[in-house]
N, C-alpha and C. Protein backbone atom coordinates (compact mmCIF):
# COMPACT_ATOMS: atom_id res chain seq x y z
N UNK A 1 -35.39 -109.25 -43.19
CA UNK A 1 -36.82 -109.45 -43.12
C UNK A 1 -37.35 -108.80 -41.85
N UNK A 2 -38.54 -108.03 -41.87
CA UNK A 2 -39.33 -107.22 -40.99
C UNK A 2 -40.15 -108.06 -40.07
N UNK A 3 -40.15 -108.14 -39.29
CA UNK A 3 -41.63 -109.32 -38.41
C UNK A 3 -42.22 -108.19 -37.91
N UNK A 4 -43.95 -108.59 -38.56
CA UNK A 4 -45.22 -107.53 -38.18
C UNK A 4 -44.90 -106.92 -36.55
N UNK A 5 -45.51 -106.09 -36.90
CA UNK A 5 -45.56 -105.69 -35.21
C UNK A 5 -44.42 -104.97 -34.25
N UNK A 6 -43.21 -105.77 -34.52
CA UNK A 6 -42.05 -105.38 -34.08
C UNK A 6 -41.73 -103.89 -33.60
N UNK A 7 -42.15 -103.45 -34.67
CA UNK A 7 -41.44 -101.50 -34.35
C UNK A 7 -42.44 -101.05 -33.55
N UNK A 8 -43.58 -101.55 -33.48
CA UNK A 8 -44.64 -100.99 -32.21
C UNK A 8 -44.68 -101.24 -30.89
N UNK A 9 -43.99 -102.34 -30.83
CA UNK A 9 -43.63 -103.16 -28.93
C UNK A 9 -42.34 -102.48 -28.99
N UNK A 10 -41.72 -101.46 -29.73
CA UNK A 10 -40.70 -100.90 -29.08
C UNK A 10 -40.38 -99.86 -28.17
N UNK A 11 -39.95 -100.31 -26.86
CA UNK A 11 -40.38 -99.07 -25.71
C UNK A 11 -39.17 -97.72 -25.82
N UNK A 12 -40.04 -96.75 -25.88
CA UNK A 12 -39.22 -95.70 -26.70
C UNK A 12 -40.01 -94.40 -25.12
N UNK A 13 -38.76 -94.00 -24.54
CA UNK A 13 -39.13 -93.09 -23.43
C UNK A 13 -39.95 -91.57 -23.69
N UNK A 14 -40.15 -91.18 -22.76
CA UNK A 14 -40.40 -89.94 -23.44
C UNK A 14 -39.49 -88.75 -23.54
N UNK A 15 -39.45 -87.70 -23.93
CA UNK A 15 -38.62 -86.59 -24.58
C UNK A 15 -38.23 -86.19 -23.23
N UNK A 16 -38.52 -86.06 -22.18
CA UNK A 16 -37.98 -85.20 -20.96
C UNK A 16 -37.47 -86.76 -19.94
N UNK A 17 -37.94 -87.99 -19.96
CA UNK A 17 -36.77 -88.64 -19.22
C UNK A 17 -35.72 -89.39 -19.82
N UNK A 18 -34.73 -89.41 -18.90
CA UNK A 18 -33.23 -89.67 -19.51
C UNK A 18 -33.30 -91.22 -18.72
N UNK A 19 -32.66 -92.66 -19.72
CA UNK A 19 -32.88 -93.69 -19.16
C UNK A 19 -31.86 -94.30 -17.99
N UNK A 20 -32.14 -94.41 -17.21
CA UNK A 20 -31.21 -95.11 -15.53
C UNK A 20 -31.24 -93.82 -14.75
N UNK A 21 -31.74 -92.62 -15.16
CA UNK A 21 -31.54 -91.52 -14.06
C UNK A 21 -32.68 -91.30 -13.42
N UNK A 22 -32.68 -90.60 -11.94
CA UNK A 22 -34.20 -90.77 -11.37
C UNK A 22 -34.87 -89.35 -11.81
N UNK A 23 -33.71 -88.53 -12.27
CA UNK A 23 -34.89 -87.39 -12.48
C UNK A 23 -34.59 -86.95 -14.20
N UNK A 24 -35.46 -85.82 -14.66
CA UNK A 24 -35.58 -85.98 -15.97
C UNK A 24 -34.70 -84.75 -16.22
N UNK A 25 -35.06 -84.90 -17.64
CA UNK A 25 -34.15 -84.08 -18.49
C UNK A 25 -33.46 -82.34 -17.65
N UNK A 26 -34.20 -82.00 -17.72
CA UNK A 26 -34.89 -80.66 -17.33
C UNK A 26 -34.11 -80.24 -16.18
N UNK A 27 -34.20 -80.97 -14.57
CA UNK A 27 -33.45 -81.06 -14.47
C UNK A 27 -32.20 -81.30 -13.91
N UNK A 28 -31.58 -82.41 -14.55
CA UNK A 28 -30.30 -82.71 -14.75
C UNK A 28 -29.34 -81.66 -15.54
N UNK A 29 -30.14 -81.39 -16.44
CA UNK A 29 -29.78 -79.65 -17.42
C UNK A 29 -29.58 -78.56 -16.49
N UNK A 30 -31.02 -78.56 -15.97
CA UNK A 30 -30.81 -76.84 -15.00
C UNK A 30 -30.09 -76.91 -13.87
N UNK A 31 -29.71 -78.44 -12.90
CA UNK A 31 -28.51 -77.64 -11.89
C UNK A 31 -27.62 -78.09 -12.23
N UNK A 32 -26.99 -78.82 -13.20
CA UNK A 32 -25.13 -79.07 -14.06
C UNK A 32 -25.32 -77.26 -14.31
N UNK A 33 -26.09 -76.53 -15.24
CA UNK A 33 -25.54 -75.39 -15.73
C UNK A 33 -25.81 -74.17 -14.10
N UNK A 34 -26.76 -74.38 -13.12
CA UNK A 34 -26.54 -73.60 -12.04
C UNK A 34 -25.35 -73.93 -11.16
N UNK A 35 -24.65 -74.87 -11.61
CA UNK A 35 -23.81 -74.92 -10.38
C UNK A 35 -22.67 -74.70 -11.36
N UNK A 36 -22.50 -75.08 -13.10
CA UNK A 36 -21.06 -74.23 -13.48
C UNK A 36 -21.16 -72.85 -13.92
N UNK A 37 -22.68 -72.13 -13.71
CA UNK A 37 -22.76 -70.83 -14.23
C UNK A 37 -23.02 -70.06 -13.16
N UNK A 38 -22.32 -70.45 -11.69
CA UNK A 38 -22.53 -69.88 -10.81
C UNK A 38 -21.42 -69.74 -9.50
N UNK A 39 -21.34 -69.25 -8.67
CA UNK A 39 -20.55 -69.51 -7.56
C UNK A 39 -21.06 -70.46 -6.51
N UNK A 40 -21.79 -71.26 -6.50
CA UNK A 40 -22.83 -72.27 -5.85
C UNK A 40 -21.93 -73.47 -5.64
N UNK A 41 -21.78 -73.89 -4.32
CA UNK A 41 -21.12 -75.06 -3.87
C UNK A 41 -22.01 -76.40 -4.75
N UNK A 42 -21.47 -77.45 -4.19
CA UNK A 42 -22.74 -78.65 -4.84
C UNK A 42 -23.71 -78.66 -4.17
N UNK A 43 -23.44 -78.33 -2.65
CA UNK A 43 -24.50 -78.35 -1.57
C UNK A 43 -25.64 -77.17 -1.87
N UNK A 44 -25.45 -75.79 -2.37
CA UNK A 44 -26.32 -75.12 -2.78
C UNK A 44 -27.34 -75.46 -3.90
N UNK A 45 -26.78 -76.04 -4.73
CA UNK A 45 -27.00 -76.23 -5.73
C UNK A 45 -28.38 -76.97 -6.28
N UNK A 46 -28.46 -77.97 -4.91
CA UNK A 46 -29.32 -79.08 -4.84
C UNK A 46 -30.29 -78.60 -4.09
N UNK A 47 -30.88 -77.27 -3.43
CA UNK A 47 -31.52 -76.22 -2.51
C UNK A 47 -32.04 -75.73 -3.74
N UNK A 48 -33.73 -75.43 -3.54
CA UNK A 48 -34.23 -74.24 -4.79
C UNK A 48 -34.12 -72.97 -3.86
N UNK A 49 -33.31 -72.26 -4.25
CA UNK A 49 -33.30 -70.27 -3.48
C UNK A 49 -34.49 -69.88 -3.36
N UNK A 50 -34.99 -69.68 -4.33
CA UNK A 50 -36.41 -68.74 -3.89
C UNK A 50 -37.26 -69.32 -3.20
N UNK A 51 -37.16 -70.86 -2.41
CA UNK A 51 -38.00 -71.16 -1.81
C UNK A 51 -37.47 -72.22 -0.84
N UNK A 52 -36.12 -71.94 -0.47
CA UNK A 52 -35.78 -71.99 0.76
C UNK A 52 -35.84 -73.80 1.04
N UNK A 53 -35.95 -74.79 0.14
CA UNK A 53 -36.21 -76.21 0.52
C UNK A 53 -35.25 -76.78 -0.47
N UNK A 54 -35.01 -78.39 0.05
CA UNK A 54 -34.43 -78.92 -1.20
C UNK A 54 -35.25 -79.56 -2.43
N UNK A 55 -34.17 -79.95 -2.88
CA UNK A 55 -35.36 -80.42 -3.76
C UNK A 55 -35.21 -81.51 -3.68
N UNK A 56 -36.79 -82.27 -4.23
CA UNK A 56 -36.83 -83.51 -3.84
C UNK A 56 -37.40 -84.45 -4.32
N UNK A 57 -36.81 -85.96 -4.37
CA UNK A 57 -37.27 -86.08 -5.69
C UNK A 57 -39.23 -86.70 -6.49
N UNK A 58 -39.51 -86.20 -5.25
CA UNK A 58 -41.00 -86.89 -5.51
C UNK A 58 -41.53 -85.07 -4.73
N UNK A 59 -42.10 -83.81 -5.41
CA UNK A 59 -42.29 -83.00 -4.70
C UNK A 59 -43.38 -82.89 -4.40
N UNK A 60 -44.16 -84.17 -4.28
CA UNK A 60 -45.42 -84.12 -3.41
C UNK A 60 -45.19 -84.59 -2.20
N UNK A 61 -43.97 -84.69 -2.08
CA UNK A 61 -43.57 -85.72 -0.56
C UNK A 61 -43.58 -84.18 0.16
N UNK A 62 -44.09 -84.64 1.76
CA UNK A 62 -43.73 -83.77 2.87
C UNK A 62 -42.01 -83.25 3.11
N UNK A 63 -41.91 -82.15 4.05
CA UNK A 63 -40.29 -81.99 3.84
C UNK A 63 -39.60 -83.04 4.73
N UNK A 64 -40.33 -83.04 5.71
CA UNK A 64 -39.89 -84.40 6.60
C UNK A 64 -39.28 -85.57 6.00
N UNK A 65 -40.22 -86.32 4.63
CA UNK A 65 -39.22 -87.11 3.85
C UNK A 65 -38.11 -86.33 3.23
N UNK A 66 -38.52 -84.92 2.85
CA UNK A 66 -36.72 -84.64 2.11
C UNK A 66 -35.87 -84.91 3.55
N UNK A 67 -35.87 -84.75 4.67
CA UNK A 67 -34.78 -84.02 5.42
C UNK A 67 -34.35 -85.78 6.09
N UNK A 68 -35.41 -86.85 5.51
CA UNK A 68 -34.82 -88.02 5.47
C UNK A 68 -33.87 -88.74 4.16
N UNK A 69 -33.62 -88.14 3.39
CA UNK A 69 -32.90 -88.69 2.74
C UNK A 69 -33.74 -88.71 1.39
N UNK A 70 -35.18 -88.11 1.21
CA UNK A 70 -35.50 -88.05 0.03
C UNK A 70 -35.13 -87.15 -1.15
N UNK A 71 -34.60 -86.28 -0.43
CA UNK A 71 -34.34 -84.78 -1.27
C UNK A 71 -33.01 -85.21 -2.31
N UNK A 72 -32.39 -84.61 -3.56
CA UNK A 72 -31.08 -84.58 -4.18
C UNK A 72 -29.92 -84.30 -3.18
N UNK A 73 -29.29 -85.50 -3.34
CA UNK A 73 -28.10 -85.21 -3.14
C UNK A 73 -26.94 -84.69 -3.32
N UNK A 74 -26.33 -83.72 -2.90
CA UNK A 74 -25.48 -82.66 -3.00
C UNK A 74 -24.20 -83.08 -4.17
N UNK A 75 -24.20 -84.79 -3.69
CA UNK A 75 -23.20 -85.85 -4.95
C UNK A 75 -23.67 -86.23 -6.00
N UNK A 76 -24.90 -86.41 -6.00
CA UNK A 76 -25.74 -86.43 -7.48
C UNK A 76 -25.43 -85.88 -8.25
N UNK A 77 -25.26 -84.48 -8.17
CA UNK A 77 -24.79 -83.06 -9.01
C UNK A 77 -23.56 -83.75 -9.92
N UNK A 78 -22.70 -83.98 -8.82
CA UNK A 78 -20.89 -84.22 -9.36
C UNK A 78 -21.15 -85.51 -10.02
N UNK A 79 -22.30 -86.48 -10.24
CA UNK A 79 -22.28 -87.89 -10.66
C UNK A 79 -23.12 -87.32 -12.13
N UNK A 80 -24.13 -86.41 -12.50
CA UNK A 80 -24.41 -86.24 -13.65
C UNK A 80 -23.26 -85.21 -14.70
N UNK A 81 -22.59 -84.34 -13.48
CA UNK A 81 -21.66 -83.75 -14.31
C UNK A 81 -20.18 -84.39 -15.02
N UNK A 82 -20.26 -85.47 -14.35
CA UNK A 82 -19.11 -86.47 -14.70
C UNK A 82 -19.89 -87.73 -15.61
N UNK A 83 -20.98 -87.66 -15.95
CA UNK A 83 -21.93 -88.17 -16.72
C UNK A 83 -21.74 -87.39 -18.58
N UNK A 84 -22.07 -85.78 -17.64
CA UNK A 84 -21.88 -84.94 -18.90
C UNK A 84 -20.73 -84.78 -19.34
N UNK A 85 -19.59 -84.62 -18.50
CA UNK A 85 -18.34 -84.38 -19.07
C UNK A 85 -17.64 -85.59 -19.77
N UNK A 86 -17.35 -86.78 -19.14
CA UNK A 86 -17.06 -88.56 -19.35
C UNK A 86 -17.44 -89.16 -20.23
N UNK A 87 -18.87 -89.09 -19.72
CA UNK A 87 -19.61 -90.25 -20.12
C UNK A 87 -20.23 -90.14 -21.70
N UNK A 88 -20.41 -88.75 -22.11
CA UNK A 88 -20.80 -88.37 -23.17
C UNK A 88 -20.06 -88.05 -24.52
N UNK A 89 -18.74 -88.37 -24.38
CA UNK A 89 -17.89 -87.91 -25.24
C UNK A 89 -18.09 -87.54 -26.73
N UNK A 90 -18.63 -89.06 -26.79
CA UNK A 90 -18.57 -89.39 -28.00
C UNK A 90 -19.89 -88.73 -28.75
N UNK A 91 -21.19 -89.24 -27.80
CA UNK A 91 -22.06 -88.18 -28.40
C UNK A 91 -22.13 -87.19 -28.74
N UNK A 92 -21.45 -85.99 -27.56
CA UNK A 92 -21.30 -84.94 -27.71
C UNK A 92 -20.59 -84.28 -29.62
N UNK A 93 -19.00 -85.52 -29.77
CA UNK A 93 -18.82 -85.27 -30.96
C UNK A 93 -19.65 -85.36 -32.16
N UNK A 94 -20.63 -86.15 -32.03
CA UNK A 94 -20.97 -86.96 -32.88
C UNK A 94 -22.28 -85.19 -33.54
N UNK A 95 -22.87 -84.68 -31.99
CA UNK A 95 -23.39 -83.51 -32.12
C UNK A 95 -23.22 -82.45 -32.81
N UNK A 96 -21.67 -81.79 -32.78
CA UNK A 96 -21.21 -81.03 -33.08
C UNK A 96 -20.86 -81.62 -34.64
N UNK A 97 -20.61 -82.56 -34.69
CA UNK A 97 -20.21 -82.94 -36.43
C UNK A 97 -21.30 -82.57 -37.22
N UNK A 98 -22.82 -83.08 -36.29
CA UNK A 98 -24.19 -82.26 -37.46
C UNK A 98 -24.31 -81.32 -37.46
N UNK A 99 -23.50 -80.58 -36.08
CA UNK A 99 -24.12 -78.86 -36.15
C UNK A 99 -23.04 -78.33 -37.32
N UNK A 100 -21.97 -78.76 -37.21
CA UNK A 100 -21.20 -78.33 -38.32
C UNK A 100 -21.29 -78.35 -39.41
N UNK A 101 -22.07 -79.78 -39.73
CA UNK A 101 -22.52 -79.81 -41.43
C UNK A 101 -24.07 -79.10 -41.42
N UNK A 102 -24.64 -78.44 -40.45
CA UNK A 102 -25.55 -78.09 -41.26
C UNK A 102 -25.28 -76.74 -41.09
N UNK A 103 -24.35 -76.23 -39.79
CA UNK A 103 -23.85 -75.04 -39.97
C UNK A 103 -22.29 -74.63 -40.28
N UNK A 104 -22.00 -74.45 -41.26
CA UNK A 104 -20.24 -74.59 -41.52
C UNK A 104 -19.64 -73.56 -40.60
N UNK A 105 -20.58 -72.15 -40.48
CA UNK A 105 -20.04 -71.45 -39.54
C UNK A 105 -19.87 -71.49 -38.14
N UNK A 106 -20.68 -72.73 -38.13
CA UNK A 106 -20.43 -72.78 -36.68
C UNK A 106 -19.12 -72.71 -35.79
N UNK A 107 -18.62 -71.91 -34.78
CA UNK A 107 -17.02 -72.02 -33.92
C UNK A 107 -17.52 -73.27 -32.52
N UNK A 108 -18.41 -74.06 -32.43
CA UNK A 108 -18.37 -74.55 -31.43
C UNK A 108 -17.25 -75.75 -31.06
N UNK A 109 -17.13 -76.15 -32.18
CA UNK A 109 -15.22 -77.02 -32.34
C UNK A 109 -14.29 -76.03 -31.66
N UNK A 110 -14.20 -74.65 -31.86
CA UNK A 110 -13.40 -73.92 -31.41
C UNK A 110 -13.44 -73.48 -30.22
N UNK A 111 -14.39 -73.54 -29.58
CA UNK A 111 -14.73 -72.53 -28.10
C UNK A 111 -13.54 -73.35 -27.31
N UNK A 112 -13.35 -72.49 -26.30
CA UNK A 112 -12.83 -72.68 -25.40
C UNK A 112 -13.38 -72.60 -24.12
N UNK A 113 -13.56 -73.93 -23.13
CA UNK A 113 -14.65 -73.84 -21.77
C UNK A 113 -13.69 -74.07 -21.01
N UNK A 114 -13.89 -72.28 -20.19
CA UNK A 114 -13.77 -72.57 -18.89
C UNK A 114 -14.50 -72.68 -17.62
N UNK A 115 -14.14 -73.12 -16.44
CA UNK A 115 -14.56 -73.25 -15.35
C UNK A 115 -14.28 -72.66 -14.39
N UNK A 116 -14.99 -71.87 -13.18
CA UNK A 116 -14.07 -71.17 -12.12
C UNK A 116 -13.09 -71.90 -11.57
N UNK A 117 -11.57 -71.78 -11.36
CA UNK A 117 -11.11 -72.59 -10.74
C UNK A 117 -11.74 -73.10 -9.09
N UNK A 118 -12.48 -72.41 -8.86
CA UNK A 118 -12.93 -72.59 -7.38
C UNK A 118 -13.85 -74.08 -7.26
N UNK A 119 -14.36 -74.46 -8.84
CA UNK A 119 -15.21 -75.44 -9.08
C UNK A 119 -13.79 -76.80 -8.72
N UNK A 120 -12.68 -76.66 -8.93
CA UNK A 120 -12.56 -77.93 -8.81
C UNK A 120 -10.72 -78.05 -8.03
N UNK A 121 -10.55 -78.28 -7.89
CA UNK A 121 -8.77 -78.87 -6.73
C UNK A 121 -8.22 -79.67 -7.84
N UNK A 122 -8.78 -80.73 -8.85
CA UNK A 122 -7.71 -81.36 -9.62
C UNK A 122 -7.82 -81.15 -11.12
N UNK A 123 -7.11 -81.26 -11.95
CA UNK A 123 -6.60 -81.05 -13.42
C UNK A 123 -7.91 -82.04 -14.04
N UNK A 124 -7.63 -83.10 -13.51
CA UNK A 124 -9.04 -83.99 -14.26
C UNK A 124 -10.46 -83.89 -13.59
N UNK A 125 -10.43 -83.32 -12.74
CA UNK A 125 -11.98 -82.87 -12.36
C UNK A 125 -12.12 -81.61 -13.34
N UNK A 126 -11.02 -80.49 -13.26
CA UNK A 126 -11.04 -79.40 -14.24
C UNK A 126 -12.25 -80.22 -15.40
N UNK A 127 -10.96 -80.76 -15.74
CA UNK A 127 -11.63 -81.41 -17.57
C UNK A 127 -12.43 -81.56 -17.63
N UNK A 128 -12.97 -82.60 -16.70
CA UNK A 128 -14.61 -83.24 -16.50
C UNK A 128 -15.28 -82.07 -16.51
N UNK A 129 -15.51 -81.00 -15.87
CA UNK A 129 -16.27 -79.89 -15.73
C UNK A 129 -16.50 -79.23 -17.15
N UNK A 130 -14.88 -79.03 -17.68
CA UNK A 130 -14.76 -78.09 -18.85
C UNK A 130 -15.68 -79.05 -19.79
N UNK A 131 -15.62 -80.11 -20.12
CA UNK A 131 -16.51 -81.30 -20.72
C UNK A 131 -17.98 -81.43 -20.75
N UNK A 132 -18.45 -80.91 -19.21
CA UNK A 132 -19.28 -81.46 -19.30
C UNK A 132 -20.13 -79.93 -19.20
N UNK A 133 -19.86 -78.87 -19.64
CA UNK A 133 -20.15 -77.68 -19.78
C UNK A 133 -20.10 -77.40 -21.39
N UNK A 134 -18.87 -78.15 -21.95
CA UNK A 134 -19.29 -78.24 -23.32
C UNK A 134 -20.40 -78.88 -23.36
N UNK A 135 -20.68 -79.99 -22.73
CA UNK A 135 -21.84 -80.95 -23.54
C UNK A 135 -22.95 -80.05 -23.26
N UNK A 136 -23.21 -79.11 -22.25
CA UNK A 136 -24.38 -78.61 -22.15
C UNK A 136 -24.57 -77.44 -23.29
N UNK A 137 -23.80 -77.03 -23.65
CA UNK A 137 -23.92 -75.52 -24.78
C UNK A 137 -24.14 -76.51 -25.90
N UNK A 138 -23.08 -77.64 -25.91
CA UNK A 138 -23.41 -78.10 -27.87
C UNK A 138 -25.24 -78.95 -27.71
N UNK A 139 -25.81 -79.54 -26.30
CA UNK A 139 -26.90 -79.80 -26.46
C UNK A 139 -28.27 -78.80 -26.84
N UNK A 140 -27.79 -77.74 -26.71
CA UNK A 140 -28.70 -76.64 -26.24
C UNK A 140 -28.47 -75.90 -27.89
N UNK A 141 -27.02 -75.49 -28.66
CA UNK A 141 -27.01 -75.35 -30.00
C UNK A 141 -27.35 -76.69 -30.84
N UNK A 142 -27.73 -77.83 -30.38
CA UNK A 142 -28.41 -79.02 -31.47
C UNK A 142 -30.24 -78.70 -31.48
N UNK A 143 -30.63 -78.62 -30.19
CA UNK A 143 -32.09 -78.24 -30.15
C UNK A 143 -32.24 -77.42 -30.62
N UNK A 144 -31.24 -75.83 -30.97
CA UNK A 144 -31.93 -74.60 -31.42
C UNK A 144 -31.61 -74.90 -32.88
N UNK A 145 -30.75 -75.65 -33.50
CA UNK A 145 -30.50 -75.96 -35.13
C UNK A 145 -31.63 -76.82 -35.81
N UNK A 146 -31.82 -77.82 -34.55
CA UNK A 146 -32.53 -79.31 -35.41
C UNK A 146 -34.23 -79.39 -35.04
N UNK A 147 -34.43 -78.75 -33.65
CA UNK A 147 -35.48 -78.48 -33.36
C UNK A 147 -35.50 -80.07 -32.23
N UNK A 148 -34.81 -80.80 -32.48
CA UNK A 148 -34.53 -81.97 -31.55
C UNK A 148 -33.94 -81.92 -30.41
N UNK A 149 -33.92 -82.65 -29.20
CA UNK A 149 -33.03 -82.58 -28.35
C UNK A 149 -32.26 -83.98 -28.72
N UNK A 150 -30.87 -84.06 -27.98
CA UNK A 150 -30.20 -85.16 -28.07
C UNK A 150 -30.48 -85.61 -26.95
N UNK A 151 -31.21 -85.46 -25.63
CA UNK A 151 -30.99 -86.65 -24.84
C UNK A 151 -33.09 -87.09 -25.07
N UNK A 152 -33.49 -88.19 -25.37
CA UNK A 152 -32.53 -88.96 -24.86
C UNK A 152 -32.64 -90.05 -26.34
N UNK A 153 -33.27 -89.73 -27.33
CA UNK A 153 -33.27 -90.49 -28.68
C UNK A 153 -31.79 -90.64 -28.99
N UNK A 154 -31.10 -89.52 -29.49
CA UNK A 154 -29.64 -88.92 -30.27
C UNK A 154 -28.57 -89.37 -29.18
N UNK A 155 -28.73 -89.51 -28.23
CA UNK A 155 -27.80 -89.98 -26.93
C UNK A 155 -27.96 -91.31 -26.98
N UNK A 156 -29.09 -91.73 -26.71
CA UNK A 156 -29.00 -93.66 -26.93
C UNK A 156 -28.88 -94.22 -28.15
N UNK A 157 -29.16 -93.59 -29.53
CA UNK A 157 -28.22 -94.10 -30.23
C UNK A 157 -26.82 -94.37 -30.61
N UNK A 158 -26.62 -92.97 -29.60
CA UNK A 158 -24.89 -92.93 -29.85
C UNK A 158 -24.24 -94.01 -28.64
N UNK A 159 -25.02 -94.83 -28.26
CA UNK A 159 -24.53 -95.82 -27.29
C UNK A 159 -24.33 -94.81 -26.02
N UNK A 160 -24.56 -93.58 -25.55
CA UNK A 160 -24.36 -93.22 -24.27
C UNK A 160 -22.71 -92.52 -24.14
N UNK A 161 -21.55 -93.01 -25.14
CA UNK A 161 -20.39 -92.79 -24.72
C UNK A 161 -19.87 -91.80 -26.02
């Protein structure tokens, strides 16, 4: 049985923020893939280049608050990429199973991700990386198939794991 009303008091985020993270979709996306599609320490990573500041997470704040502790942290990076690689497993499969049934040709089951070795010192950080570099290509081939993104509707249904 349905009770009136119900599906309308349901708080449903919007398309660009991701829920418990402070910054949005966008990106959490653009420096996971600048820092594994690049030679960029973590510490670079969290710096915008062409304009010489960090970034930060309210960018109407003065730099004075970034250079207090407002700006991204250089560990943030390694906490969403172990987010993407870890934490997403299951979604990620769950992704690739629709891209597959709606594309049979798809090879993304097959790819093989690597990482510079320079990105990481241990075998399971490797993974995490190689992981969480998959999750970014199979998110990016679900939006260009379905016209959807998976974070953050298709991700919180899949329970996050």
């Amino acid at each position: 049985m349905e009770l009136p009303g119900v599906r309308r008091t349901i708080h449903r985020l919007p398309l660009f923020a991701l829920p418990y993270k402070r910054f949005v979709t966008e990106v959490v996306r653009d420096r996971s893939q600048d820092f594994l599609g690049s030679d960029q320490s973590y510490r670079d990573t969290v710096w915008l280049q062409l304009q010489g500041r960090p970034i930060l997470y309210d960018d109407r704040q003065d730099e004075a608050l970034g250079r207090q502790g407002a700006a991204l942290a250089h560990s943030t990076v390694w906490r969403w990429l172990s987010w993407l690689g870890d934490g997403l497993q299951k979604t990620v499969r769950e992704a690739q199973k629709l891209i597959h049934q709606r594309n049979p040709r798809s090879t993304l089951h097959r790819e093989t991700w690597s990482v510079s070795p320079n990105k990481h010192r241990s075998e399971s950080r490797r993974k995490t990386l190689q992981r969480a570099l998959q999750a970014l290509v199979v998110a990016e081939a679900f939006q260009r198939l379905f016209g959807k993104a998976i974070f953050p509707n298709f991700a919180t249904g899949q329970g996050w794991c």
